[in-house]
PDB file of N, CA and C in Angstrom:
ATOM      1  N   UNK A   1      -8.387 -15.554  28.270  1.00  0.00           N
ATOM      2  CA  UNK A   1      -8.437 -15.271  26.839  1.00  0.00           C
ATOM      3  C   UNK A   1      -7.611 -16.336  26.111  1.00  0.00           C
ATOM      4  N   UNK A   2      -8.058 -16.799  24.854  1.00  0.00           N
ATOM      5  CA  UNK A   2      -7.369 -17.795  24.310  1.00  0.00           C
ATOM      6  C   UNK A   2      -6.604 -17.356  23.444  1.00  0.00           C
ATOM      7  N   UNK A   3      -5.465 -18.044  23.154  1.00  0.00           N
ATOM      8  CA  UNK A   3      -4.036 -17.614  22.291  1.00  0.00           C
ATOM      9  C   UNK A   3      -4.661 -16.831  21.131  1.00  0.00           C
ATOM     10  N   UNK A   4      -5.925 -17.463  20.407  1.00  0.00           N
ATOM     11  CA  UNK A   4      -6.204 -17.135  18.988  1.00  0.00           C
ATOM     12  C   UNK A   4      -7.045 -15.955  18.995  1.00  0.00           C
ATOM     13  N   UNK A   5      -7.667 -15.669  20.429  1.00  0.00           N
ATOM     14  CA  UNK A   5      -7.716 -14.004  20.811  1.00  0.00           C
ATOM     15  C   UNK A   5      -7.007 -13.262  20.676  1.00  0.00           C
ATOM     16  N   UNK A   6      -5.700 -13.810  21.369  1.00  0.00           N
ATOM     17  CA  UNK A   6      -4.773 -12.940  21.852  1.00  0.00           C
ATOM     18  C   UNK A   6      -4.299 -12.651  20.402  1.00  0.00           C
ATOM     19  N   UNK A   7      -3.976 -13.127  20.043  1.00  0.00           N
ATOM     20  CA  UNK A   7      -3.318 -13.264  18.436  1.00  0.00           C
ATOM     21  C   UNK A   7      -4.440 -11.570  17.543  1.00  0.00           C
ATOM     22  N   UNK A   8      -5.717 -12.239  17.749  1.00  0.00           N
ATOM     23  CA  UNK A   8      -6.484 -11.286  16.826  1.00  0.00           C
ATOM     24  C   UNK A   8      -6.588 -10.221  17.350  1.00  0.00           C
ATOM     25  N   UNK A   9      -6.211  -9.997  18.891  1.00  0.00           N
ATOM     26  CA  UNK A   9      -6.241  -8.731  19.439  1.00  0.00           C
ATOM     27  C   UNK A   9      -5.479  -7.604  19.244  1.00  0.00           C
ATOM     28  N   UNK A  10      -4.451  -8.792  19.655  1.00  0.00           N
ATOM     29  CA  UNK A  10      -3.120  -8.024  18.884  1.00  0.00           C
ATOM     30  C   UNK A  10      -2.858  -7.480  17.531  1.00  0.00           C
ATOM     31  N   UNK A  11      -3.444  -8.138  16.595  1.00  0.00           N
ATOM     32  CA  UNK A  11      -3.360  -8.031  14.961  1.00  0.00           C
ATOM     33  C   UNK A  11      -4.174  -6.738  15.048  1.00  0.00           C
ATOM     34  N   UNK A  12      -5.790  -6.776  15.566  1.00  0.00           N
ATOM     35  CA  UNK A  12      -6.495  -5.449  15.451  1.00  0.00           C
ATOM     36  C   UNK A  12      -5.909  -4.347  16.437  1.00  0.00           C
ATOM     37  N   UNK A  13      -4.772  -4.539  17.121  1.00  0.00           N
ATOM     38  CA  UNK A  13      -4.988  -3.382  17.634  1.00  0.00           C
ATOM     39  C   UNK A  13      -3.151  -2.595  16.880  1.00  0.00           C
ATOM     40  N   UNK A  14      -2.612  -3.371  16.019  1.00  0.00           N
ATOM     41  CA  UNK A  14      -1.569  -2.913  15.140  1.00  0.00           C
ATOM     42  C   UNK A  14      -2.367  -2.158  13.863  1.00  0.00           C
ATOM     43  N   UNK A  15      -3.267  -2.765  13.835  1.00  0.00           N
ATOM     44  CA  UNK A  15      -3.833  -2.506  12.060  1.00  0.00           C
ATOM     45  C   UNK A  15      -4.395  -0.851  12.623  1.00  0.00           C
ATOM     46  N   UNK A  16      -4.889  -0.867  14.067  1.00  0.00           N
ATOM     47  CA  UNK A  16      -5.739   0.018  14.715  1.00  0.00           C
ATOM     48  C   UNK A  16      -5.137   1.541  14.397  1.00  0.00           C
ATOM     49  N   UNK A  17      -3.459   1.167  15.146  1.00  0.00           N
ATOM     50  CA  UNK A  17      -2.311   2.333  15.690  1.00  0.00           C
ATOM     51  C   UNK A  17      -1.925   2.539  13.984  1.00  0.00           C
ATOM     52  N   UNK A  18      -1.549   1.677  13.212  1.00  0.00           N
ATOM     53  CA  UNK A  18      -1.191   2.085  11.902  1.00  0.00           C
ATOM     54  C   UNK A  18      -1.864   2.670  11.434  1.00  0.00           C
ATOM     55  N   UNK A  19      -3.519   2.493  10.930  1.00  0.00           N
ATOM     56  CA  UNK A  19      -4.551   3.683  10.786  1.00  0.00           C
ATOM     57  C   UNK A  19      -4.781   4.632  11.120  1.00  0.00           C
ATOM     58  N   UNK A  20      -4.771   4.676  12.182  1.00  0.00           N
ATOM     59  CA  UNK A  20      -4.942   5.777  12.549  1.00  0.00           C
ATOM     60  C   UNK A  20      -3.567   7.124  12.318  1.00  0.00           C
ATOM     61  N   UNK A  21      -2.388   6.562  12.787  1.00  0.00           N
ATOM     62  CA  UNK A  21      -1.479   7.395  12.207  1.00  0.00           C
ATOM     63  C   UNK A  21      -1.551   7.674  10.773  1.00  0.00           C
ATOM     64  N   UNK A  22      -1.669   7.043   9.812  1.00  0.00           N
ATOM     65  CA  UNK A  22      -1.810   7.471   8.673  1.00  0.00           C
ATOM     66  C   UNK A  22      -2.907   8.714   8.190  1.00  0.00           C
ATOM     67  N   UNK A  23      -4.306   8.224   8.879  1.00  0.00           N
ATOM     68  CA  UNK A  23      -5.367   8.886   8.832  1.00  0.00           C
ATOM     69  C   UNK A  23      -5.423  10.201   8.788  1.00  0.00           C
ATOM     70  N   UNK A  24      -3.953  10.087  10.344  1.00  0.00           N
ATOM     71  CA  UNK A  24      -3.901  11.751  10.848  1.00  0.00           C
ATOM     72  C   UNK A  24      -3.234  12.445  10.190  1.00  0.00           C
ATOM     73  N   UNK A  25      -1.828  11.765   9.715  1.00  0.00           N
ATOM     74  CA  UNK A  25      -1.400  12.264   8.964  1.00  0.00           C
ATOM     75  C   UNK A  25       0.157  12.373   9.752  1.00  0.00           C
ATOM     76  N   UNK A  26      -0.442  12.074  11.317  1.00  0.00           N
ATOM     77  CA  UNK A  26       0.944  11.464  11.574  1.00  0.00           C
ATOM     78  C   UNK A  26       2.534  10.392  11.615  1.00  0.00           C
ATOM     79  N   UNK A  27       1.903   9.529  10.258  1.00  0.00           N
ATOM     80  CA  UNK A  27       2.862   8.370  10.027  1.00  0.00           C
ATOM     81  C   UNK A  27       3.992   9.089   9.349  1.00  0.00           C
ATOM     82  N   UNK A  28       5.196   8.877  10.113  1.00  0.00           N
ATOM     83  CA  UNK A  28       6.571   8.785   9.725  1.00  0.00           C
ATOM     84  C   UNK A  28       6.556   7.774   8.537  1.00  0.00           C
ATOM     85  N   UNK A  29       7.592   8.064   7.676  1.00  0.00           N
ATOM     86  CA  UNK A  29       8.688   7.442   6.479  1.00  0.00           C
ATOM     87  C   UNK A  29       8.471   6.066   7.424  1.00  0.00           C
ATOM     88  N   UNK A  30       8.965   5.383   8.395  1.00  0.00           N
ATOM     89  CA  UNK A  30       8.715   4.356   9.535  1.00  0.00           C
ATOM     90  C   UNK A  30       7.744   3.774   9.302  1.00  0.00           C
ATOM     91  N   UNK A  31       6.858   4.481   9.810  1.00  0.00           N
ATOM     92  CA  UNK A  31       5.635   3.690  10.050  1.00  0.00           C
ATOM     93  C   UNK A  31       5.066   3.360   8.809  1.00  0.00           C
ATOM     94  N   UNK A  32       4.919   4.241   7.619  1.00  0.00           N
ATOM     95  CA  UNK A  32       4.582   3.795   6.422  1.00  0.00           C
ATOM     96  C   UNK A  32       5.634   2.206   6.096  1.00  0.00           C
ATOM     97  N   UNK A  33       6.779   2.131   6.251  1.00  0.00           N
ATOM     98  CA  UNK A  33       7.291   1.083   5.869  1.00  0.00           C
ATOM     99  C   UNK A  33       6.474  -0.290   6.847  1.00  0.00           C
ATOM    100  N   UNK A  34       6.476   0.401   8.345  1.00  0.00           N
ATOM    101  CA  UNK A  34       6.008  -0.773   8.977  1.00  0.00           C
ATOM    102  C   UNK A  34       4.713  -1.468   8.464  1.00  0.00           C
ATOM    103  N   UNK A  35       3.467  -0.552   8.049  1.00  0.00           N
ATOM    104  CA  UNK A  35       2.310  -0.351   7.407  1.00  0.00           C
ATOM    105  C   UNK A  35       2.611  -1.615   6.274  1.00  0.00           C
ATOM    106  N   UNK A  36       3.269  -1.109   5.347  1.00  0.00           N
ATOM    107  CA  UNK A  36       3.590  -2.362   3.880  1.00  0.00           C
ATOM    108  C   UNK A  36       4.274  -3.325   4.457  1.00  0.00           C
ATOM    109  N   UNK A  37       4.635  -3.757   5.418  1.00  0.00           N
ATOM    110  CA  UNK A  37       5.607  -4.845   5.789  1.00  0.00           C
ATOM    111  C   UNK A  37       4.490  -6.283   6.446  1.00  0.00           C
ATOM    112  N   UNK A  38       3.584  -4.944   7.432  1.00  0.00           N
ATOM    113  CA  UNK A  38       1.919  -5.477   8.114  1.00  0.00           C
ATOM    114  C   UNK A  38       1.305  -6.004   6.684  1.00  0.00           C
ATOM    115  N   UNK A  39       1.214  -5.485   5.944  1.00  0.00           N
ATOM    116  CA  UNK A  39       0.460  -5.456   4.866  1.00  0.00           C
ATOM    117  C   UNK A  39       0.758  -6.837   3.911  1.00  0.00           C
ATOM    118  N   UNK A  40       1.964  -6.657   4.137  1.00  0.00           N
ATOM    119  CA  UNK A  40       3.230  -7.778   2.946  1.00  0.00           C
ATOM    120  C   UNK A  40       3.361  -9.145   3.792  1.00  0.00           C
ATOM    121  N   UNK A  41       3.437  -9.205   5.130  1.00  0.00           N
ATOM    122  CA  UNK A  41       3.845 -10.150   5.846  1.00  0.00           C
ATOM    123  C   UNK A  41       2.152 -11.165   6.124  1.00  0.00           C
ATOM    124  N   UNK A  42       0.525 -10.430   5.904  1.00  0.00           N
ATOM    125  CA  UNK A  42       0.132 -11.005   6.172  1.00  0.00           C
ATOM    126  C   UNK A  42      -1.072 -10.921   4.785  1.00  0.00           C
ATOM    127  N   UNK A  43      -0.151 -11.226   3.765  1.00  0.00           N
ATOM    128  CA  UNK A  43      -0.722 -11.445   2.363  1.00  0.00           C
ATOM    129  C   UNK A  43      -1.874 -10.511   2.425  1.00  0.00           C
ATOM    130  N   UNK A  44      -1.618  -9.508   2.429  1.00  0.00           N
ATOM    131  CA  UNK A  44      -3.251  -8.846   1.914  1.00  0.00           C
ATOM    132  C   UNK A  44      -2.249  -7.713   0.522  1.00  0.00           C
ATOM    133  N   UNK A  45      -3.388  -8.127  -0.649  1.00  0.00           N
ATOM    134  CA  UNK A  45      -2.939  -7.140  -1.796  1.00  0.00           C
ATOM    135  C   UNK A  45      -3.904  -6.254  -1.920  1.00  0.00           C
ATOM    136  N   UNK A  46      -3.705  -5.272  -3.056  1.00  0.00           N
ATOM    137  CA  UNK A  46      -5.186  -4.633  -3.760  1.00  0.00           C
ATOM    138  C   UNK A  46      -4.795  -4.714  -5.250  1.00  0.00           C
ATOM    139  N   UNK A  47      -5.515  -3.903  -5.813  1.00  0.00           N
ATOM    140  CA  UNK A  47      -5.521  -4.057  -7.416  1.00  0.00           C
ATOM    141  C   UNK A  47      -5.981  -2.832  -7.854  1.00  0.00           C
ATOM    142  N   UNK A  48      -5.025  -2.033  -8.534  1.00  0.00           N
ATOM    143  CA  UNK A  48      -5.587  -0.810  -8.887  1.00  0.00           C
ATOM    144  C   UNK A  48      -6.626  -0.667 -10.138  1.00  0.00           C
ATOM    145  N   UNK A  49      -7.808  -0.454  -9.117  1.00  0.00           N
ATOM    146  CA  UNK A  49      -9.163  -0.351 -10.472  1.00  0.00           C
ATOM    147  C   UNK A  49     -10.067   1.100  -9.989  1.00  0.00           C
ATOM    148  N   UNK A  50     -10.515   0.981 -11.605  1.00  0.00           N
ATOM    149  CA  UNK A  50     -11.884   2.364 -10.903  1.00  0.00           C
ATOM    150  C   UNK A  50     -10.908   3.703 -10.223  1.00  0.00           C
ATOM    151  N   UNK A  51     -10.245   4.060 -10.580  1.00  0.00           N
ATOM    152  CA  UNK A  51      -9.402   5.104 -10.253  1.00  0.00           C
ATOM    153  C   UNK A  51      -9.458   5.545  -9.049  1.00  0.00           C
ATOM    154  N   UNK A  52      -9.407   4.058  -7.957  1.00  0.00           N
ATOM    155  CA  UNK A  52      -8.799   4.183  -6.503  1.00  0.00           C
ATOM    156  C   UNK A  52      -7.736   4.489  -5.888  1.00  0.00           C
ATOM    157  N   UNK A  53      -7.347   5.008  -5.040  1.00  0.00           N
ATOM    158  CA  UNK A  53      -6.169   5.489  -4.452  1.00  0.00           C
ATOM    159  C   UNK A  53      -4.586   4.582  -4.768  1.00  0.00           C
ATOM    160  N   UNK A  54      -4.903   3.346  -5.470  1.00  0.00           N
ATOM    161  CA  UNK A  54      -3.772   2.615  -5.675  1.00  0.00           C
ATOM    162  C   UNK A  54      -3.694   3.035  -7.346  1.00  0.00           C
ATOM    163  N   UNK A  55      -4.788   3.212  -8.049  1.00  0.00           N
ATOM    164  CA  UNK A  55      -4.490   3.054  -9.643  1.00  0.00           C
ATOM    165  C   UNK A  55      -3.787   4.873  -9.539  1.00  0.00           C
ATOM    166  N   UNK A  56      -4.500   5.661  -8.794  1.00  0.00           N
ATOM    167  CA  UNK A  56      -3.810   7.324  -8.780  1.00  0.00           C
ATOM    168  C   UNK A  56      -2.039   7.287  -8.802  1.00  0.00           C
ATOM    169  N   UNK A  57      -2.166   6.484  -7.047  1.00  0.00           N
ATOM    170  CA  UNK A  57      -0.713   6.655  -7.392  1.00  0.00           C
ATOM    171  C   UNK A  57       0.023   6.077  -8.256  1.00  0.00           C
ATOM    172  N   UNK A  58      -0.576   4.914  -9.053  1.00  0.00           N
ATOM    173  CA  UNK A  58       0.354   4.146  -9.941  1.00  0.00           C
ATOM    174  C   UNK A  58       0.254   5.113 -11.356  1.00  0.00           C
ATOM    175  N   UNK A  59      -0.722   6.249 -11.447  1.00  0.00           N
ATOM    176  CA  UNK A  59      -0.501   7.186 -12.731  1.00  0.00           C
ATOM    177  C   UNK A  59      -0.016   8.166 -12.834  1.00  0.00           C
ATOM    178  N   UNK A  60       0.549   8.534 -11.241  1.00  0.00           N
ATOM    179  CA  UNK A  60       1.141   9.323 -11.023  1.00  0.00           C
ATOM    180  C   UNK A  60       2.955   9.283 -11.119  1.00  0.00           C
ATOM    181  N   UNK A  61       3.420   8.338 -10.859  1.00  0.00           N
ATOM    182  CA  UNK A  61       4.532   7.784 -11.359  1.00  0.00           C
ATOM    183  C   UNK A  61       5.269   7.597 -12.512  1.00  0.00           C
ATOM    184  N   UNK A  62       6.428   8.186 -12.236  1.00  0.00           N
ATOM    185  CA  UNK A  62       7.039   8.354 -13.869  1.00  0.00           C
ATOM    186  C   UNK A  62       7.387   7.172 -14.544  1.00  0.00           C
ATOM    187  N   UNK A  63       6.389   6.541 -14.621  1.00  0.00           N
ATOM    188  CA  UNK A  63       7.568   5.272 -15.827  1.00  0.00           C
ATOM    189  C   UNK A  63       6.260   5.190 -17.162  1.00  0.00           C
ATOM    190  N   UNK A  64       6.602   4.458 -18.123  1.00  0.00           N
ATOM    191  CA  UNK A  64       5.531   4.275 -19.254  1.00  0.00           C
ATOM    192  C   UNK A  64       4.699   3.947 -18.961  1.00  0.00           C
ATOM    193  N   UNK A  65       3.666   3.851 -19.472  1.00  0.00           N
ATOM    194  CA  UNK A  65       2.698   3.224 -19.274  1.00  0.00           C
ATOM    195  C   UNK A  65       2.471   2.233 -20.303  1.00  0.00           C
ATOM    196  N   UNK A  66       1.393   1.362 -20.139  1.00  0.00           N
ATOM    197  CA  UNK A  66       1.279  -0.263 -20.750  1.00  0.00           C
ATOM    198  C   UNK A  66       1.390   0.125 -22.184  1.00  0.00           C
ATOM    199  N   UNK A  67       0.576   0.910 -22.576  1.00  0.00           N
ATOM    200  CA  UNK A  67       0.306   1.584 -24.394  1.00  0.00           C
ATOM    201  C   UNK A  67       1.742   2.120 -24.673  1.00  0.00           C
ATOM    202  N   UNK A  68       2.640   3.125 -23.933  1.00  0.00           N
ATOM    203  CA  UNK A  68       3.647   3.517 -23.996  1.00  0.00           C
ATOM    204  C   UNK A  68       4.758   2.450 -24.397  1.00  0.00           C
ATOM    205  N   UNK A  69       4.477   1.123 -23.630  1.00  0.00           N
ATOM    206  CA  UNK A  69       5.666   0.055 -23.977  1.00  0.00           C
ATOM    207  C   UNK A  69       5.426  -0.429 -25.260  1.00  0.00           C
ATOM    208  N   UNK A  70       3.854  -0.751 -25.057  1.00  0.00           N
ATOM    209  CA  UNK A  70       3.501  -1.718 -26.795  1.00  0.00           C
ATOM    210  C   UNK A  70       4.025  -0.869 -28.317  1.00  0.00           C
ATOM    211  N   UNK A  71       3.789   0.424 -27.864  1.00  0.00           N
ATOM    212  CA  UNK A  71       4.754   1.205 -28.993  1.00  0.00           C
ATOM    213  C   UNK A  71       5.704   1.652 -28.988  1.00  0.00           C
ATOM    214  N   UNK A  72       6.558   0.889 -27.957  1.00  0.00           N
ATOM    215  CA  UNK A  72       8.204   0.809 -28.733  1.00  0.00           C
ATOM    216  C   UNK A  72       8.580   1.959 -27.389  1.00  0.00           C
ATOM    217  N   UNK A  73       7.750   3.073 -26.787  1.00  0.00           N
ATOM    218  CA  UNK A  73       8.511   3.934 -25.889  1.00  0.00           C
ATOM    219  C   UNK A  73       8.490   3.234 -24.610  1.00  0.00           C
ATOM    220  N   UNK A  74       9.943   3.033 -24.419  1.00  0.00           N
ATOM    221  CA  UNK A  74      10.348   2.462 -22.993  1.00  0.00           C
ATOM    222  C   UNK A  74      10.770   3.577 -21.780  1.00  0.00           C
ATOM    223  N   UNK A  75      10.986   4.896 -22.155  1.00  0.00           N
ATOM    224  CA  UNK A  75      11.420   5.939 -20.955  1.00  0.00           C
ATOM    225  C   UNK A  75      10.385   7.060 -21.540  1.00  0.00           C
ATOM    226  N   UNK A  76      10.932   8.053 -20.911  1.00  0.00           N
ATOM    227  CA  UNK A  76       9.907   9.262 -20.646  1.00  0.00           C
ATOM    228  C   UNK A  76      10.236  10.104 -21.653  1.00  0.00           C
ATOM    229  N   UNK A  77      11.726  10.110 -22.050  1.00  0.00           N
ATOM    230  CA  UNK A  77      12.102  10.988 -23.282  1.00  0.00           C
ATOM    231  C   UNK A  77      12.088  10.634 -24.494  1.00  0.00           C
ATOM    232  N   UNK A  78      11.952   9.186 -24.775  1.00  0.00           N
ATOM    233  CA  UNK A  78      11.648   9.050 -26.430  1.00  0.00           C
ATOM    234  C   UNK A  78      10.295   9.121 -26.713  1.00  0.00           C
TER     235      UNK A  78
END
């Protein structure tokens, strides 16, 4: 097997074990970090559109939102 196998084997079979724990529902606080680190270390982003699982959680989160800043409210209580 050549290095650049070995390399992609390895890569699919991390991306494999991380999925699947998540899937199940078995990922630890851990493994979620390891997950964004996999994620962070080998440049892959997303973009929250179309009210996909990234734009949810980003509306779910307490801070302003974009319209909220342009009119002057910067926190949750003014």
């Amino acid at each position: 097997m050549e290095e650049t196998e070995k390399l992609n084997s390895l890569f699919d079979a991390v991306a494999d074990e991380l999925l699947t724990k998540i899937k199940t529902g078995e990922a630890k606080p851990a493994d979620l970090a390891v997950a964004v680190k996999f994620l962070k270390d080998n440049d892959i982003t997303a973009i929250p559109i179309n009210d996909n699982a990234l734009q949810q959680l980003m509306e779910s989160m307490p801070f302003p939102s974009d319209k909220d800043i342009s009119t002057g409210k910067t926190s949750l209580t003014n």
